[in-house]
PDB file of N, CA and C in Angstrom:
ATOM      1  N   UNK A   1     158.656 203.226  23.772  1.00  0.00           N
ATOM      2  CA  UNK A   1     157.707 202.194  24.123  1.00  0.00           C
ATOM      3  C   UNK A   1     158.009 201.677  25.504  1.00  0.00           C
ATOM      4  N   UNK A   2     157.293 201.613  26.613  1.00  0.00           N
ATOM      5  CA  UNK A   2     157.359 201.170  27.570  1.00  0.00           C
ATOM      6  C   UNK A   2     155.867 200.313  28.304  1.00  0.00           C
ATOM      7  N   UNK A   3     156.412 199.462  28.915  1.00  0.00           N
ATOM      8  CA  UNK A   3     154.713 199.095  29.929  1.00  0.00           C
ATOM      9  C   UNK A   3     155.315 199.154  31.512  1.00  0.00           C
ATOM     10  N   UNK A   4     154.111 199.315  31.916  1.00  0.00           N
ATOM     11  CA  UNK A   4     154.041 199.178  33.409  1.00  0.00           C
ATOM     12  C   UNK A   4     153.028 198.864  33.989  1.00  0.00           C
ATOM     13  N   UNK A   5     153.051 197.980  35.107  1.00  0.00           N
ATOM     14  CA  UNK A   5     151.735 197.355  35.935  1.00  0.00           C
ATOM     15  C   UNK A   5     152.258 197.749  36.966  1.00  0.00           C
ATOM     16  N   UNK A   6     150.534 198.187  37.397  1.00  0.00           N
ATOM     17  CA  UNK A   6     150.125 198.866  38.781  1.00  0.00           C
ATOM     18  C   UNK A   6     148.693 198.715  39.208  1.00  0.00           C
ATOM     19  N   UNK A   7     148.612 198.413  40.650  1.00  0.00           N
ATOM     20  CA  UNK A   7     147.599 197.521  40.733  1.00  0.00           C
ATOM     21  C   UNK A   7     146.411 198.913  40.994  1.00  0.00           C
ATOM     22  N   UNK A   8     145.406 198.830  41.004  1.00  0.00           N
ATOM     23  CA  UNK A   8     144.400 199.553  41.436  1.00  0.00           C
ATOM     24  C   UNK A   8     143.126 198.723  41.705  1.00  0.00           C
ATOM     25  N   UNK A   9     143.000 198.975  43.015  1.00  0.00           N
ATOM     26  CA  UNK A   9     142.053 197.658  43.283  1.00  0.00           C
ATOM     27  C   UNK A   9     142.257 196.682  43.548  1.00  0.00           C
ATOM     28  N   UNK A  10     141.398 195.818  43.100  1.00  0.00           N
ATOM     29  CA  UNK A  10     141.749 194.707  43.303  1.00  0.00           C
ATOM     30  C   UNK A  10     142.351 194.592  41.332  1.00  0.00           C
ATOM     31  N   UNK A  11     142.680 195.197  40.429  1.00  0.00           N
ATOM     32  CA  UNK A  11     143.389 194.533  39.462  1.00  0.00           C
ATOM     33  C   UNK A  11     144.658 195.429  39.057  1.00  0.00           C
ATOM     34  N   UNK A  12     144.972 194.301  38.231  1.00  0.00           N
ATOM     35  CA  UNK A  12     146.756 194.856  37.590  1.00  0.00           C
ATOM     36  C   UNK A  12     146.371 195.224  36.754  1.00  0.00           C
ATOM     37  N   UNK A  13     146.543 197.053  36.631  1.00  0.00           N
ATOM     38  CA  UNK A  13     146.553 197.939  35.373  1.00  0.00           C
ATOM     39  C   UNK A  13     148.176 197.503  34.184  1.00  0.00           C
ATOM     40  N   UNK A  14     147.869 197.674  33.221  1.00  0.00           N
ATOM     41  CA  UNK A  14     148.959 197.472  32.814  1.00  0.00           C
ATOM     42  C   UNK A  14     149.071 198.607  31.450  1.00  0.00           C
ATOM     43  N   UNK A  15     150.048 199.416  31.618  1.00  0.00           N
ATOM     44  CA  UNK A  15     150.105 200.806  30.678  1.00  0.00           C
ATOM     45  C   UNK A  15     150.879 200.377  29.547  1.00  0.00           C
ATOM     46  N   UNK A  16     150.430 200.920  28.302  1.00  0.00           N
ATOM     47  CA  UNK A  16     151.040 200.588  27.185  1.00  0.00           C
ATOM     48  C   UNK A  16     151.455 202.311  26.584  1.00  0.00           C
ATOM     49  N   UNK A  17     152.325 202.233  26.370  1.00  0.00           N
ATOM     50  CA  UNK A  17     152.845 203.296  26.285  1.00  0.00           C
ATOM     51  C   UNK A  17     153.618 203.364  24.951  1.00  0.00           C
ATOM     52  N   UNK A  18     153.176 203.825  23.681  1.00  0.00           N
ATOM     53  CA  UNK A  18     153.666 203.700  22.589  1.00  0.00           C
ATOM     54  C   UNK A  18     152.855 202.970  21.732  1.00  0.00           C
ATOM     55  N   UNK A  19     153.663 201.973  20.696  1.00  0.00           N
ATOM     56  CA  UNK A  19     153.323 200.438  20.047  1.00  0.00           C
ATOM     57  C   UNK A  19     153.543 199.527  20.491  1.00  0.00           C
ATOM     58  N   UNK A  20     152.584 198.113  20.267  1.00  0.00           N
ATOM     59  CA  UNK A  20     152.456 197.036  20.567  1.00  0.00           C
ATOM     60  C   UNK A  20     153.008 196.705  19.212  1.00  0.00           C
ATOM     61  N   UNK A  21     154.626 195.928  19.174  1.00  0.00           N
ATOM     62  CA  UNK A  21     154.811 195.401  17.712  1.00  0.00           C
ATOM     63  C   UNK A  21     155.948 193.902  18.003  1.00  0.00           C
ATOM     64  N   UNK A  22     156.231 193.767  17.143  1.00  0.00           N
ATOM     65  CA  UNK A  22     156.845 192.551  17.312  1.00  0.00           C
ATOM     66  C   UNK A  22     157.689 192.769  17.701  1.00  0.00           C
ATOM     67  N   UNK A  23     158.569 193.637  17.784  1.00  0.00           N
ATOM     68  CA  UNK A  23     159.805 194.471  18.196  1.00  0.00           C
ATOM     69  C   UNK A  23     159.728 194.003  19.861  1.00  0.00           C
ATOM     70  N   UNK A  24     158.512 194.152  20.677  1.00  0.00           N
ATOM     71  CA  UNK A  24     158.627 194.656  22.155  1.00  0.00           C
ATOM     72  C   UNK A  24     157.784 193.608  22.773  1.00  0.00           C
ATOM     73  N   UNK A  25     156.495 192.962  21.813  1.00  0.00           N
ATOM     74  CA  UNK A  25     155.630 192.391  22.066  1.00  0.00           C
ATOM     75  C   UNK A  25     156.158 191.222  23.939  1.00  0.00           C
ATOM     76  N   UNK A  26     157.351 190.243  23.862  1.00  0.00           N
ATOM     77  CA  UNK A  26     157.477 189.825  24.635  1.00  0.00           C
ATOM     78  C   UNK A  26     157.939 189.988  25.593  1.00  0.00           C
ATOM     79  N   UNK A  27     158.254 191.828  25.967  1.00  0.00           N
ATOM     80  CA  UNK A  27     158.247 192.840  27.196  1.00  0.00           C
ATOM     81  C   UNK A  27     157.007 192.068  27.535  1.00  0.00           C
ATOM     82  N   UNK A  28     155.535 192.869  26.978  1.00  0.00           N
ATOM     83  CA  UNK A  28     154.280 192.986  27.785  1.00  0.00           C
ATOM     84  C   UNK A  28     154.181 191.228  28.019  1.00  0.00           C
ATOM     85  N   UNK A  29     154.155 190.517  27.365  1.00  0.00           N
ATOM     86  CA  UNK A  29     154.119 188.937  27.843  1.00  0.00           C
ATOM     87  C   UNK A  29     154.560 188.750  29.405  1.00  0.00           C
ATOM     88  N   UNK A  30     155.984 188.853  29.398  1.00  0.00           N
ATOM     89  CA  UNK A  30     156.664 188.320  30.020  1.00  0.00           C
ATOM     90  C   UNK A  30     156.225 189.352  31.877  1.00  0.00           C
ATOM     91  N   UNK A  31     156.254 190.408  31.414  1.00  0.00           N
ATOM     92  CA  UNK A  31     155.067 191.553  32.611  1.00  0.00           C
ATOM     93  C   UNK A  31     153.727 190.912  32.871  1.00  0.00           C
ATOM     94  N   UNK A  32     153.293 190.773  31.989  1.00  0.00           N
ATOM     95  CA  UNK A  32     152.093 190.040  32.189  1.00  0.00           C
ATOM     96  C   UNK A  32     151.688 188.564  32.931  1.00  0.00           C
ATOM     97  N   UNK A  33     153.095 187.995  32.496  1.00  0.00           N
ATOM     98  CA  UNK A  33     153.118 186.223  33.247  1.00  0.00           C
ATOM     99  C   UNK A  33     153.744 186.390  34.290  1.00  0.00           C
ATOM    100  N   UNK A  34     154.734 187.487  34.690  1.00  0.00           N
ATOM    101  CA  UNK A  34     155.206 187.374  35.804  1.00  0.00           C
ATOM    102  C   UNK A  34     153.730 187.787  37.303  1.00  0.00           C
ATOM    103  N   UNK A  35     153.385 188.895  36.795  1.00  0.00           N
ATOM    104  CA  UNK A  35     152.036 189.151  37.636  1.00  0.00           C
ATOM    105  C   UNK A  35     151.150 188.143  37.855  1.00  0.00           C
ATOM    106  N   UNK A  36     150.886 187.426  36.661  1.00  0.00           N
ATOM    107  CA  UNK A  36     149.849 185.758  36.819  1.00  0.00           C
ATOM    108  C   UNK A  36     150.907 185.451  37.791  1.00  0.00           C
ATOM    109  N   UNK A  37     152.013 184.557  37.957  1.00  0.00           N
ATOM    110  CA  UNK A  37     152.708 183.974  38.438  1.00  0.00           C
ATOM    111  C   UNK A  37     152.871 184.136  39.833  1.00  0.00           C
ATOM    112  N   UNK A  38     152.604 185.570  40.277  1.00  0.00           N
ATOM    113  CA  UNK A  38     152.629 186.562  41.492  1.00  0.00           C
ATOM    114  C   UNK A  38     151.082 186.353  42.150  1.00  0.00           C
ATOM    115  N   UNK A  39     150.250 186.059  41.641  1.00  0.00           N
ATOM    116  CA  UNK A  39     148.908 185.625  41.844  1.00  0.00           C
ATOM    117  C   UNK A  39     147.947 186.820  41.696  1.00  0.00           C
ATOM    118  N   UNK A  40     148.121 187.643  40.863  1.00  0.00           N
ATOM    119  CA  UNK A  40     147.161 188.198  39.862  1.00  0.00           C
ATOM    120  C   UNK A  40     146.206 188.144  39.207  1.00  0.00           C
ATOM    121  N   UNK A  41     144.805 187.819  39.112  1.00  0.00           N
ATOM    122  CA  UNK A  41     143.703 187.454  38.151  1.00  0.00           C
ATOM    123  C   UNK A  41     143.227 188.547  37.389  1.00  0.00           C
ATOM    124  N   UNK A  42     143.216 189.562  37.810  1.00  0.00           N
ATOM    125  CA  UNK A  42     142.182 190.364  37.129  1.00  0.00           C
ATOM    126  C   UNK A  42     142.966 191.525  36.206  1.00  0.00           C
ATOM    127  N   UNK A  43     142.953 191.778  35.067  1.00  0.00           N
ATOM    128  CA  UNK A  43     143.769 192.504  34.731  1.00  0.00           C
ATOM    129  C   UNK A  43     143.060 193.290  33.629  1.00  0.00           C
ATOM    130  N   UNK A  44     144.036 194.565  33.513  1.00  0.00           N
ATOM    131  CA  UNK A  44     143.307 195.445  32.846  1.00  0.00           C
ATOM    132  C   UNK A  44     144.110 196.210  31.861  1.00  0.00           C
ATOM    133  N   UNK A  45     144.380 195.926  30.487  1.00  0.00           N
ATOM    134  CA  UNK A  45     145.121 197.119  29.604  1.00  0.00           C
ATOM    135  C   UNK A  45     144.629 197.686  29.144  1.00  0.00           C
ATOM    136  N   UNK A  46     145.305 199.092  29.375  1.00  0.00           N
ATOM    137  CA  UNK A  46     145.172 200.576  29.074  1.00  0.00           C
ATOM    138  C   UNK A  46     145.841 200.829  27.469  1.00  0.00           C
ATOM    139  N   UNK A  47     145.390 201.411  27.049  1.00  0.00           N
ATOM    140  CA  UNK A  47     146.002 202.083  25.472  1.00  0.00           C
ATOM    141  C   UNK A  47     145.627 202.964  25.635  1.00  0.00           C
ATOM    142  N   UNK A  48     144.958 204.102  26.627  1.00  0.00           N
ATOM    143  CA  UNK A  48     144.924 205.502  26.453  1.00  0.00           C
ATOM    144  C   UNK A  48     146.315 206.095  25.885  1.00  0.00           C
ATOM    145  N   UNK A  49     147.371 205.775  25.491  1.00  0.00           N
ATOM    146  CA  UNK A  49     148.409 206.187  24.829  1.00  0.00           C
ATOM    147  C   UNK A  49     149.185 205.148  24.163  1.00  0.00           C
ATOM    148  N   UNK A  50     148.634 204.662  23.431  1.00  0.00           N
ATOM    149  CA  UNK A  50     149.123 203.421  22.402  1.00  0.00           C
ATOM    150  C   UNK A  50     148.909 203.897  21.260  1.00  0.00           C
ATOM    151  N   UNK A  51     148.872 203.889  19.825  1.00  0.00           N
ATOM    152  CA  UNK A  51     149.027 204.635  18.846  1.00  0.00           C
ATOM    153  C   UNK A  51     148.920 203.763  17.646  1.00  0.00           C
ATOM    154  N   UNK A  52     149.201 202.612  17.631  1.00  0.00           N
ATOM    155  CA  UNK A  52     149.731 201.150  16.942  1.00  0.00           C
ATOM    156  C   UNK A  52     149.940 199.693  17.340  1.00  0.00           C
ATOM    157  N   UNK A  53     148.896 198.765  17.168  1.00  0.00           N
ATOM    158  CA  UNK A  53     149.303 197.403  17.410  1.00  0.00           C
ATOM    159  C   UNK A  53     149.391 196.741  16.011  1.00  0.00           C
ATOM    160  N   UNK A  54     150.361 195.588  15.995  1.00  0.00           N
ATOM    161  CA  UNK A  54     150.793 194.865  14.722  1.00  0.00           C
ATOM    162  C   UNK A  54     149.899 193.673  14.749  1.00  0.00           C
ATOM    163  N   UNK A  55     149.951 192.522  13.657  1.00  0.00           N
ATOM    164  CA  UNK A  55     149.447 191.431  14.137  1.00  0.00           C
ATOM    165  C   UNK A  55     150.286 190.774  15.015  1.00  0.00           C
ATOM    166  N   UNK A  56     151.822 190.558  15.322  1.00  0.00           N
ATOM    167  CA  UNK A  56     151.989 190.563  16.118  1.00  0.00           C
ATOM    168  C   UNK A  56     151.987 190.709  17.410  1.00  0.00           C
ATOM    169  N   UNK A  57     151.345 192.349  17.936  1.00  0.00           N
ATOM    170  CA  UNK A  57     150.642 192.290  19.099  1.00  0.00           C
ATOM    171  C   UNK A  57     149.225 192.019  19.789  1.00  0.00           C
ATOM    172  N   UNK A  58     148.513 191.749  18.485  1.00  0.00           N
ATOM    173  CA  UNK A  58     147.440 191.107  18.557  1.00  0.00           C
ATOM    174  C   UNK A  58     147.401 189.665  19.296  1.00  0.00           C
ATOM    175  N   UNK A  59     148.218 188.975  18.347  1.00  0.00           N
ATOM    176  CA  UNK A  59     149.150 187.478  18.775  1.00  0.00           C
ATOM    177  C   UNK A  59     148.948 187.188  20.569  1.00  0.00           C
ATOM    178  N   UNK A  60     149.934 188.427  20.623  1.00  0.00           N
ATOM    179  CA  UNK A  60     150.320 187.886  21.974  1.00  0.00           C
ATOM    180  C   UNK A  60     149.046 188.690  23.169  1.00  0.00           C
ATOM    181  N   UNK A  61     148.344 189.615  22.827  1.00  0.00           N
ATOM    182  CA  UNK A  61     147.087 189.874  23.558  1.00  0.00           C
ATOM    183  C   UNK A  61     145.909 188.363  23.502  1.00  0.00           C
ATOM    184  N   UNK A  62     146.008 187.942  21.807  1.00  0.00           N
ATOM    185  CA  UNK A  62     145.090 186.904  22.321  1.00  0.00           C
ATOM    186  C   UNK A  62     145.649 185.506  23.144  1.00  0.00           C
ATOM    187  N   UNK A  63     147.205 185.216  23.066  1.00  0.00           N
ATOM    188  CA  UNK A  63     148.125 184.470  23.878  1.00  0.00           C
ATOM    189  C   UNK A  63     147.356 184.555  25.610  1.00  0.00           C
ATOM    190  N   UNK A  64     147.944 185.914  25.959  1.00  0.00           N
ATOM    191  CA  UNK A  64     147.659 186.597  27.159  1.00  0.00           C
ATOM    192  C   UNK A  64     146.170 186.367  27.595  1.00  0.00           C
ATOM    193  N   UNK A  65     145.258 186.081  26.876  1.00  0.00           N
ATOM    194  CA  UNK A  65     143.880 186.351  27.126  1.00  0.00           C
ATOM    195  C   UNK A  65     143.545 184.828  27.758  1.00  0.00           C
ATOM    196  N   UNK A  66     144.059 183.902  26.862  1.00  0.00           N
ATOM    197  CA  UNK A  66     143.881 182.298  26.905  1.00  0.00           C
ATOM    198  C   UNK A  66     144.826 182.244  28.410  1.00  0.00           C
ATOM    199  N   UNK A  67     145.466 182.428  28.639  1.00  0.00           N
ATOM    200  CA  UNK A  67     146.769 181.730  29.618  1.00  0.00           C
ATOM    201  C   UNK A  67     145.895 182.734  30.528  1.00  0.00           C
ATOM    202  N   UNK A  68     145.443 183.381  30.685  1.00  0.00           N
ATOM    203  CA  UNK A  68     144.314 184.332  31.761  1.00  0.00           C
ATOM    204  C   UNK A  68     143.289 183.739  32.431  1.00  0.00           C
ATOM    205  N   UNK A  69     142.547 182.996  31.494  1.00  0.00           N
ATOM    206  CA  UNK A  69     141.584 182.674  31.353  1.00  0.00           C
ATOM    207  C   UNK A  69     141.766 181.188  32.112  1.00  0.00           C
ATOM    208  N   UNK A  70     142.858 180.464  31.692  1.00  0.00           N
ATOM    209  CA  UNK A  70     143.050 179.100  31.954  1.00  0.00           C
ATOM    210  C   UNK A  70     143.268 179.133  33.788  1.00  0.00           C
ATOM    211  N   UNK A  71     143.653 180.226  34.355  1.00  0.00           N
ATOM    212  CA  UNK A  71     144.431 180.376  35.666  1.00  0.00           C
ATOM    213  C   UNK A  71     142.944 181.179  36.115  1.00  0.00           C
ATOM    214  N   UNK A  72     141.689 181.037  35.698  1.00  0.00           N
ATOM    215  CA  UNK A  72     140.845 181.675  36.145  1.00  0.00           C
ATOM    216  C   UNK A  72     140.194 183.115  36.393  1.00  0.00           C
ATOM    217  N   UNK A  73     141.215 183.795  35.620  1.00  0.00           N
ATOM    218  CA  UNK A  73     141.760 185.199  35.393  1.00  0.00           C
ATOM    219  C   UNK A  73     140.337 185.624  34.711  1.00  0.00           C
ATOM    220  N   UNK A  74     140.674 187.269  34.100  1.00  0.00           N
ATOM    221  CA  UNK A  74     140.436 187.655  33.119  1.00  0.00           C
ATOM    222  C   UNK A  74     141.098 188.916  32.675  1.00  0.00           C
ATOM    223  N   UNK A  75     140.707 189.244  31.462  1.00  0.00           N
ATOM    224  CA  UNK A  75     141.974 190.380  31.242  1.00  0.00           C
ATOM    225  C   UNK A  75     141.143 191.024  29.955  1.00  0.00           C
ATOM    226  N   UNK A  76     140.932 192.148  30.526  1.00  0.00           N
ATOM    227  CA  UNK A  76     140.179 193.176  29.897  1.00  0.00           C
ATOM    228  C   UNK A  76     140.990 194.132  29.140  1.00  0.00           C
ATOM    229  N   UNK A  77     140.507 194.891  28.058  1.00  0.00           N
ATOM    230  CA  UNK A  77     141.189 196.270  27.352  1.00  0.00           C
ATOM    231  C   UNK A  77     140.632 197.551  27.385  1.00  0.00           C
ATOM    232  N   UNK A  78     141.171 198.679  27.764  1.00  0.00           N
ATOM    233  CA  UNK A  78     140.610 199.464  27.541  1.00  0.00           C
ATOM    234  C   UNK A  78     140.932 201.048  26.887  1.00  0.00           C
ATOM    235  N   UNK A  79     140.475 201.885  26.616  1.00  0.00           N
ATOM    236  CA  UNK A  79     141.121 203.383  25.963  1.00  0.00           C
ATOM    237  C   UNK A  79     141.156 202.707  24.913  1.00  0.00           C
ATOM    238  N   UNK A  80     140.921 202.301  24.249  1.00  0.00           N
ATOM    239  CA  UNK A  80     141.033 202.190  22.566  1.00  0.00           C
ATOM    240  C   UNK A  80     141.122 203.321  21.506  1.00  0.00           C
ATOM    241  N   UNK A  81     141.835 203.733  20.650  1.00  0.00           N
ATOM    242  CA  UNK A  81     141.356 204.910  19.849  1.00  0.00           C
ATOM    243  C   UNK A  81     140.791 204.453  18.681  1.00  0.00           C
ATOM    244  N   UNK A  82     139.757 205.414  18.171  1.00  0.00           N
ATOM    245  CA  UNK A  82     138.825 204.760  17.234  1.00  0.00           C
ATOM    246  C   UNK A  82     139.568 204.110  16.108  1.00  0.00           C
ATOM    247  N   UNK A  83     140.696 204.234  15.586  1.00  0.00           N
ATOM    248  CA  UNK A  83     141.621 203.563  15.556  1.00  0.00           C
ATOM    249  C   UNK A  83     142.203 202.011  15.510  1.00  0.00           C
ATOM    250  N   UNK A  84     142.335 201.795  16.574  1.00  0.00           N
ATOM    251  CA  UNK A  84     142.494 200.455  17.231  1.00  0.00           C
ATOM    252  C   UNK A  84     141.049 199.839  17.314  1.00  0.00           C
ATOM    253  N   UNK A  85     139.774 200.719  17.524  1.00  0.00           N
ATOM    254  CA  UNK A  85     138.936 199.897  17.644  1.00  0.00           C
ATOM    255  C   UNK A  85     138.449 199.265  16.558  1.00  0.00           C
ATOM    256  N   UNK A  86     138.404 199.932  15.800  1.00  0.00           N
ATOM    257  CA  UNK A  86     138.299 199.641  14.377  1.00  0.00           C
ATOM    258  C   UNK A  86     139.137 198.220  13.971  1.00  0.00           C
ATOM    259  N   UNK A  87     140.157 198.015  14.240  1.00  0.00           N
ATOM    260  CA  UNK A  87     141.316 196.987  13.873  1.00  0.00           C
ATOM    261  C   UNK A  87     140.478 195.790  14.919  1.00  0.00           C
ATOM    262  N   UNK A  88     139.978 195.863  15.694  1.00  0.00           N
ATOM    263  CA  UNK A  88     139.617 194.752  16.978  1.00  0.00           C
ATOM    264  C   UNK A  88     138.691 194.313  16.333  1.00  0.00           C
ATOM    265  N   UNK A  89     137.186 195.546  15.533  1.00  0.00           N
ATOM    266  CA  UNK A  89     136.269 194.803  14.903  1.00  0.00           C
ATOM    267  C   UNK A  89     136.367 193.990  13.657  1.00  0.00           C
ATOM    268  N   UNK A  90     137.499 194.996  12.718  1.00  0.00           N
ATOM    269  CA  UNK A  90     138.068 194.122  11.687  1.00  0.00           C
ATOM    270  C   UNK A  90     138.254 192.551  11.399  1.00  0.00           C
ATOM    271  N   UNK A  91     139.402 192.475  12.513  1.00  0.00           N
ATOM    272  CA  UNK A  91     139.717 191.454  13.195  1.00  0.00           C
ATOM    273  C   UNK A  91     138.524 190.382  13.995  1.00  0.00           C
ATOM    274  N   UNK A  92     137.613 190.728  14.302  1.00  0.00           N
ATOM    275  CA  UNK A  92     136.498 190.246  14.938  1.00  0.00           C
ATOM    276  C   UNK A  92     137.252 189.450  16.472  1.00  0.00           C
ATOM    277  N   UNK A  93     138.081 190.090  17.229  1.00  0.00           N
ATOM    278  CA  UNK A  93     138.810 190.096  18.031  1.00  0.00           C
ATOM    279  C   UNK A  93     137.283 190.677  19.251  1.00  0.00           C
ATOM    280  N   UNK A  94     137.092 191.798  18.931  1.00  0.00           N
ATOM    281  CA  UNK A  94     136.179 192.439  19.768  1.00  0.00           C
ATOM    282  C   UNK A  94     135.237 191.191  20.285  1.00  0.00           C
ATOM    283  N   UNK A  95     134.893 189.937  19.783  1.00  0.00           N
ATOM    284  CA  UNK A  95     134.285 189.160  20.347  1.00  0.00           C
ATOM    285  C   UNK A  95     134.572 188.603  21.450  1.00  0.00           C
ATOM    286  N   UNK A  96     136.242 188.523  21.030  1.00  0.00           N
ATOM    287  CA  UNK A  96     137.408 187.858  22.323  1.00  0.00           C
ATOM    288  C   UNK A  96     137.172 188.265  23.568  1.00  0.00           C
ATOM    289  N   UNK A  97     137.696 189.847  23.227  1.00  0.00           N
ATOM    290  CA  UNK A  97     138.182 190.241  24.252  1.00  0.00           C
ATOM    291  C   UNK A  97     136.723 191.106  24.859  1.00  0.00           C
ATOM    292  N   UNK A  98     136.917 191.586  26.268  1.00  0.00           N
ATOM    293  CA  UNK A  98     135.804 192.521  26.880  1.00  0.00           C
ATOM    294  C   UNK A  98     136.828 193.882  27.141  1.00  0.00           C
ATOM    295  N   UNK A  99     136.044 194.965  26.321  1.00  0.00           N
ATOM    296  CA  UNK A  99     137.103 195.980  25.528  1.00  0.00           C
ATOM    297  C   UNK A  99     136.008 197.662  26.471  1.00  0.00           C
ATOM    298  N   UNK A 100     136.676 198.242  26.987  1.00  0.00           N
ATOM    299  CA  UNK A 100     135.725 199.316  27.465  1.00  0.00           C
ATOM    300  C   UNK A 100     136.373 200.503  27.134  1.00  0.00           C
ATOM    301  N   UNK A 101     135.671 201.749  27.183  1.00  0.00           N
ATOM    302  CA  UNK A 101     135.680 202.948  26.431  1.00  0.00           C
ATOM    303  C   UNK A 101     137.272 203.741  27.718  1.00  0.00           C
ATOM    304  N   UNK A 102     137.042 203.145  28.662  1.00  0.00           N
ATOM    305  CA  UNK A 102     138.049 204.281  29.607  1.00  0.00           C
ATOM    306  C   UNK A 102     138.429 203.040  30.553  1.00  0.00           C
ATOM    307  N   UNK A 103     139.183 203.579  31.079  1.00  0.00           N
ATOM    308  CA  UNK A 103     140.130 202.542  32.141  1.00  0.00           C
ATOM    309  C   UNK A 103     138.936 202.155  33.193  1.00  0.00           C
ATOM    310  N   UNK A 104     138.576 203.692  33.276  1.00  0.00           N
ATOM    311  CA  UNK A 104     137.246 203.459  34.459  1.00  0.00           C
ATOM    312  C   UNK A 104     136.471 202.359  34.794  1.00  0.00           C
ATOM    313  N   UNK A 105     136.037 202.661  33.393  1.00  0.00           N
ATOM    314  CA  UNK A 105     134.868 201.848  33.354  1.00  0.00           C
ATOM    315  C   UNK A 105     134.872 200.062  33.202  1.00  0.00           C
ATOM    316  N   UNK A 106     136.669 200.186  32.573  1.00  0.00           N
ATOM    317  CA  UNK A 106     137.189 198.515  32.950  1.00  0.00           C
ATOM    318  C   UNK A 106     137.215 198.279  34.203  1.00  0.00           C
ATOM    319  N   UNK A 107     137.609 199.069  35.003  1.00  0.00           N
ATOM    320  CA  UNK A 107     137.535 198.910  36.403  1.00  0.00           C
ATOM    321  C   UNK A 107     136.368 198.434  37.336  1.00  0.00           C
ATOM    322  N   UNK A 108     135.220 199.272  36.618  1.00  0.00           N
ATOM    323  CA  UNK A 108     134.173 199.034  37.580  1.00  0.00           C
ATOM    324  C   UNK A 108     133.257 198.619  37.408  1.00  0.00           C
ATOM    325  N   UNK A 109     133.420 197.461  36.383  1.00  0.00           N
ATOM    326  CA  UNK A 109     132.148 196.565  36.008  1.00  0.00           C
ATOM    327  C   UNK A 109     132.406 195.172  36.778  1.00  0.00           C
TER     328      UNK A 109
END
């Protein structure tokens, strides 16, 4: 499990690489607030290779979304596998968040 942010554009990609679980969850937080902190608004996670989020990482995506939002931000998701998307509508999360089919296309709306 690893993350990494990298900017493209004007936003911070941020790669999820593995599971999102309670185990790691306050890696991506703490990546995530340091970039806000760095003066970052626009942000974008990738799960084109994510496999598993817990409610735990749910938690801290909708954490991340609010503290985004408050600093004027926004913070988008994207690559979902039908999978995960499924769990977002479950969840009725998909309302939350603004969720797109490919990184791309988070990019260029």
């Amino acid at each position: 499990m690893s993350f990494k942010a990298r900017i493209v554009g004007n936003a911070t990609v941020v790669d999820v690489d593995g599971q999102l679980i309670v185990g790691n969850r306050h890696e991506l937080k703490r990546l995530v607030l340091e970039e806000l902190e760095g003066g970052a608004r626009r942000f974008v996670i990738d799960f084109a290779r994510t496999g598993y989020i817990d409610s735990s990482g749910l938690g801290i995506l909708i954490s991340l979304s609010k503290r985004v939002r408050e600093l004027g931000g926004e913070l988008r998701l994207a690559s979902l596998s039908e999978e995960l998307q499924r769990l977002f509508e479950l969840t009725k999360l998909h309302t939350l968040f603004e969720i797109r089919d490919s990184l791309e296309q988070a990019l260029s709306d």
